[in-house]
Protein backbone atom coordinates (compact mmCIF):
# COMPACT_ATOMS: atom_id res chain seq x y z
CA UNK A 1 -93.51 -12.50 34.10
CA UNK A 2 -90.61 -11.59 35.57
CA UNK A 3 -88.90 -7.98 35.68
CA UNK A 4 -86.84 -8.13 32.52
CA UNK A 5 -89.96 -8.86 30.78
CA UNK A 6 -91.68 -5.96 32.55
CA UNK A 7 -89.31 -3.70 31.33
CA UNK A 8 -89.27 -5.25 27.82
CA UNK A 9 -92.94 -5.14 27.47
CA UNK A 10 -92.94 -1.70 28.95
CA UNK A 11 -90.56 -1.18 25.60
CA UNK A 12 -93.32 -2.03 23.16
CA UNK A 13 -95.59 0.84 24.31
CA UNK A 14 -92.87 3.47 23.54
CA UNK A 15 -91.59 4.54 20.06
CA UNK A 16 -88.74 2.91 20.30
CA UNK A 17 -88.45 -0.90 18.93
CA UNK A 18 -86.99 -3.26 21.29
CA UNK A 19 -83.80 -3.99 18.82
CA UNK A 20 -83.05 -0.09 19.33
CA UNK A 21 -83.30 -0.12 23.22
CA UNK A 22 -81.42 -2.81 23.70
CA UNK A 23 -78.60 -1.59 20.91
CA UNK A 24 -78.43 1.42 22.66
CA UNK A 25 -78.30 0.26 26.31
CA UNK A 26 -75.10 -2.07 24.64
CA UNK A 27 -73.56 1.50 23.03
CA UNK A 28 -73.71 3.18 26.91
CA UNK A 29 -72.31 0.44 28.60
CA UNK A 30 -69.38 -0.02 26.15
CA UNK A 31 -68.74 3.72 26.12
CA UNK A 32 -69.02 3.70 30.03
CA UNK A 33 -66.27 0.77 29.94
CA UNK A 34 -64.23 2.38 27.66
CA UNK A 35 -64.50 5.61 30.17
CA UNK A 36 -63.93 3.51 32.88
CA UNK A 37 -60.68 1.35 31.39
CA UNK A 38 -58.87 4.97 30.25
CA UNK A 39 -59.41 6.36 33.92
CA UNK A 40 -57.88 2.80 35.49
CA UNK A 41 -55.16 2.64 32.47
CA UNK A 42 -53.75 5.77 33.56
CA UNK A 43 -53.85 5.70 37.12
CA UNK A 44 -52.13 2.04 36.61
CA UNK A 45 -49.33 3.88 35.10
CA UNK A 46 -48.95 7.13 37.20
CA UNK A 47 -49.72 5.50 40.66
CA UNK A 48 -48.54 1.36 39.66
CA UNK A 49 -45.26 0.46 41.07
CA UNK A 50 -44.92 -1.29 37.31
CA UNK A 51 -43.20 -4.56 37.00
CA UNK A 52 -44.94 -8.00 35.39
CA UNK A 53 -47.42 -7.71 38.30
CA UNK A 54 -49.33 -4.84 36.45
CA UNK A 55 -48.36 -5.50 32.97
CA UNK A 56 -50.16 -9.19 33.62
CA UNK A 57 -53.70 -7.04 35.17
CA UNK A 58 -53.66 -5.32 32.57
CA UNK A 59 -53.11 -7.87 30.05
CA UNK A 60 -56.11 -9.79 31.71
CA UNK A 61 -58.52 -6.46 32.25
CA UNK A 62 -58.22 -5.48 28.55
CA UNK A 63 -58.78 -9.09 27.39
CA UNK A 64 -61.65 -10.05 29.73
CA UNK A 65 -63.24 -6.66 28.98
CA UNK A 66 -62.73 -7.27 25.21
CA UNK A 67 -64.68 -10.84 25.70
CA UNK A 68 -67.38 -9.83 27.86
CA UNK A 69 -68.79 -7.20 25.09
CA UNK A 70 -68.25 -9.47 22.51
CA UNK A 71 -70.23 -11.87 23.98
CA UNK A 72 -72.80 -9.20 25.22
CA UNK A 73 -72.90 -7.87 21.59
CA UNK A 74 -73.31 -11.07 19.56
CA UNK A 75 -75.84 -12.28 22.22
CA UNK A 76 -77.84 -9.31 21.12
């Protein structure tokens, strides 16, 4: 039994269901992404020296971000 297990059986004692933990955990991370992309967005545009260069990060940021929590969310 390894430690995601732990923590998942740990999960069945508490009045929670397992479908509702994990939902949730999903919900905080994408909120905490979401925080995390608006504070890098605009410090890309105040602080960036602009150009193709950033355009391009940002291009590849917002899209690997975007297919990351898709894939985290239909894995769910």
């Amino acid at each position: 039994m390894g430690f995601p297990d732990k923590i998942i059986s740990a999960i069945d004692f508490s009045f929670f269901s397992k479908q509702f933990v994990t939902h949730a955990i999903f919900w905080l991370v994408a909120a905490f992404t979401a925080l995390l992309s608006l504070v890098l967005f605009f410090h890309w545009r105040k602080y960036g020296q602009g150009g193709g260069v950033l355009a391009v990060t940002e291009l590849i940021y917002l899209g690997v971000s975007i297919l990351l929590l898709t894939t985290a969310y239909f894995a769910l």
